[in-house]
Protein backbone atom coordinates (compact mmCIF):
# COMPACT_ATOMS: atom_id res chain seq x y z
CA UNK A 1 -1.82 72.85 10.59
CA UNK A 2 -3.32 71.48 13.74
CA UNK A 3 -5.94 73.73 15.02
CA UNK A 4 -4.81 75.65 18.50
CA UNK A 5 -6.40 74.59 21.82
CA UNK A 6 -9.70 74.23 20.52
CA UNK A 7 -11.20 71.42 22.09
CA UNK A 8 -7.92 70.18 24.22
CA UNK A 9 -6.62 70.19 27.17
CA UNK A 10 -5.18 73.60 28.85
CA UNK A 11 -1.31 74.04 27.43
CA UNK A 12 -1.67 72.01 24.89
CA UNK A 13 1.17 72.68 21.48
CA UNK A 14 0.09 73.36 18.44
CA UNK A 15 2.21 73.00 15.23
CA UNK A 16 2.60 71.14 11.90
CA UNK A 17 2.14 67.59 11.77
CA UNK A 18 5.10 65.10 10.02
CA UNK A 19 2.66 64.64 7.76
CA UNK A 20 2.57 68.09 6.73
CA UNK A 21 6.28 68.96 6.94
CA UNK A 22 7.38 65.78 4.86
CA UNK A 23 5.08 67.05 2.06
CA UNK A 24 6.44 70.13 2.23
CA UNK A 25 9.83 69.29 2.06
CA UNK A 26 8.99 66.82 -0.84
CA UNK A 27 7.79 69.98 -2.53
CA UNK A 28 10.49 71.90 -1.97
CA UNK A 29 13.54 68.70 -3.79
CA UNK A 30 11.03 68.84 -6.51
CA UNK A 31 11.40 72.55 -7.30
CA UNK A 32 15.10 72.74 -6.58
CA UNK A 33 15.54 69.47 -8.77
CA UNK A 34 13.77 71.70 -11.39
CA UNK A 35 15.92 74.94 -11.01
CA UNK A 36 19.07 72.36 -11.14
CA UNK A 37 18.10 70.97 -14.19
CA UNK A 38 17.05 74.49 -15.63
CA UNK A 39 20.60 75.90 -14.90
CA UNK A 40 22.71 72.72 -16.76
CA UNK A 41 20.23 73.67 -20.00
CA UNK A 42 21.30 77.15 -19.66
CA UNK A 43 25.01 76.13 -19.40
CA UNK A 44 24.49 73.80 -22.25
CA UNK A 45 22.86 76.12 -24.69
CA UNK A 46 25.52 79.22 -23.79
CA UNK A 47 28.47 76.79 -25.07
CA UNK A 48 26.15 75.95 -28.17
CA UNK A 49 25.40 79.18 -28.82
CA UNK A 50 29.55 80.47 -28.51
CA UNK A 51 30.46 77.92 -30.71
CA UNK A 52 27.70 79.45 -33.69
CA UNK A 53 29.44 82.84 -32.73
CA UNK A 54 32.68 81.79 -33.12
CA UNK A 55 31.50 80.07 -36.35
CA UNK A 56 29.77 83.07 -37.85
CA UNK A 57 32.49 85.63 -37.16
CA UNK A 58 35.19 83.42 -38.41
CA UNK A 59 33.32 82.61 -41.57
CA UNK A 60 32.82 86.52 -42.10
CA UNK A 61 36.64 86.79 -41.47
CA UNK A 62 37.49 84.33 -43.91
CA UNK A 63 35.32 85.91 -46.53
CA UNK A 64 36.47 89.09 -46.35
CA UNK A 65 39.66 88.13 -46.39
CA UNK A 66 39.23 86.38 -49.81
CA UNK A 67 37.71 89.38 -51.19
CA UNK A 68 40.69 91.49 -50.54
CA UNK A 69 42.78 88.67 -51.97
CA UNK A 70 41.04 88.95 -54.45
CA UNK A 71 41.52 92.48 -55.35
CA UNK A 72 45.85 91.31 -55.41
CA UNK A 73 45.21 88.16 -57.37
CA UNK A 74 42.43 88.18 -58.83
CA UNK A 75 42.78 85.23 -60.81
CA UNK A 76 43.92 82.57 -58.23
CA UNK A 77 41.11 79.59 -57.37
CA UNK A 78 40.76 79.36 -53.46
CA UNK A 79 40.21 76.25 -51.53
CA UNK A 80 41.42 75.83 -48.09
CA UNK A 81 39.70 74.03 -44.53
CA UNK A 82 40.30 75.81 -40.98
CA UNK A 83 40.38 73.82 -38.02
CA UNK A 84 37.60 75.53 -35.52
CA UNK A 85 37.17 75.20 -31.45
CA UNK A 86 33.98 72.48 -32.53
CA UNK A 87 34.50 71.85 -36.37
CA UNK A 88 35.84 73.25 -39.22
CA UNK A 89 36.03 76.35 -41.74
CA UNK A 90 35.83 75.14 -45.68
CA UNK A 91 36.31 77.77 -48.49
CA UNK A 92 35.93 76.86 -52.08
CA UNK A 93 36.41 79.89 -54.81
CA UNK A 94 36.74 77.76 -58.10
CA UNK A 95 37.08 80.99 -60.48
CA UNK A 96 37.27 84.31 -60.68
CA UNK A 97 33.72 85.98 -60.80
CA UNK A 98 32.22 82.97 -59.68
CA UNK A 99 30.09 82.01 -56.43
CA UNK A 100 32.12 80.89 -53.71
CA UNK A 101 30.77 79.55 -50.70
CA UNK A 102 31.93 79.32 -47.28
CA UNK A 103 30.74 76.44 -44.79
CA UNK A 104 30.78 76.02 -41.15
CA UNK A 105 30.03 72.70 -39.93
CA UNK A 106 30.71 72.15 -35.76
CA UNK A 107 28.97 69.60 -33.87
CA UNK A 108 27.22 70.71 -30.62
CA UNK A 109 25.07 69.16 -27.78
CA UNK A 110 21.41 68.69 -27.64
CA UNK A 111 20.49 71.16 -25.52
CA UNK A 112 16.35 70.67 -26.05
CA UNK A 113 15.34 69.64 -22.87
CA UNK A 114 14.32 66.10 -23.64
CA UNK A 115 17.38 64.20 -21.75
CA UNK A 116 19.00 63.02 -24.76
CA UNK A 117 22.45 63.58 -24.37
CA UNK A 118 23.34 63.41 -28.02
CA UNK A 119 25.00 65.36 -30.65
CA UNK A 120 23.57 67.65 -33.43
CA UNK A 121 25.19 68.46 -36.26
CA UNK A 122 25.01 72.04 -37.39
CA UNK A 123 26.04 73.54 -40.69
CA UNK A 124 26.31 77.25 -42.18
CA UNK A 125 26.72 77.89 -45.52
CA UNK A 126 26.82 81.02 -47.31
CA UNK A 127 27.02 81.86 -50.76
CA UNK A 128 29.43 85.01 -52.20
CA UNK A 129 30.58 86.67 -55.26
CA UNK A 130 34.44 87.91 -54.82
């Protein structure tokens, strides 16, 4: 800031220079370019993590429902794939008493902040007994 009327003539204005006011706005697009860019990672990485949600509960769904099938026919080899929102739902029981698993596989965007705008591939797998 310009000092006041030291040194100037009587009624002179004092006040910011362009100088000063273009930095300052330059300031300014640099954090609001930053809080812009903050909010589409947010947005990015609350779809991600709904999609793992969705995943998880309807992999829990899908085992317990083949442990209560289980209980009816308790002899009867599973194998079936669920279309999901981002991927898909595969459930393999090959025999009775055996391990089954249950996999989740969805694809979802790279939310990690480095501008790539690619895809990750993300898998769940989990291991039962019915």
């Amino acid at each position: 800031m310009r000092p006041g009327n030291r040194g100037g003539p009587p009624g002179a204005a004092s006040g910011f220079t362009l100088l000063e006011v273009l930095i300052a706005m330059l300031v300014l697009a640099i954090a609001l370019l930053g809080l812009a860019k903050l909010q589409a990672f947010g947005m990015r990485n609350t779809g991600n993590a709904y999609f793992r949600t969705q995943a998880t509960l309807r992999m829990n769904q899908a085992i317990e429902q083949t442990r209560e099938a289980s209980i009816q026919y308790p002899y009867r080899r599973e194998e079936s794939v669920e279309a999901l929102p981002a991927g898909a739902l595969k459930l393999v029981c090959p025999a009775p008493d055996s391990l089954c698993t249950a996999t989740v596989e969805w694809d979802e965007s790279a939310g990690d902040g480095s501008g790539s705008a690619g895809q990750r591939h993300r898998r769940i797998q989990i291991g039962f007994v019915r």
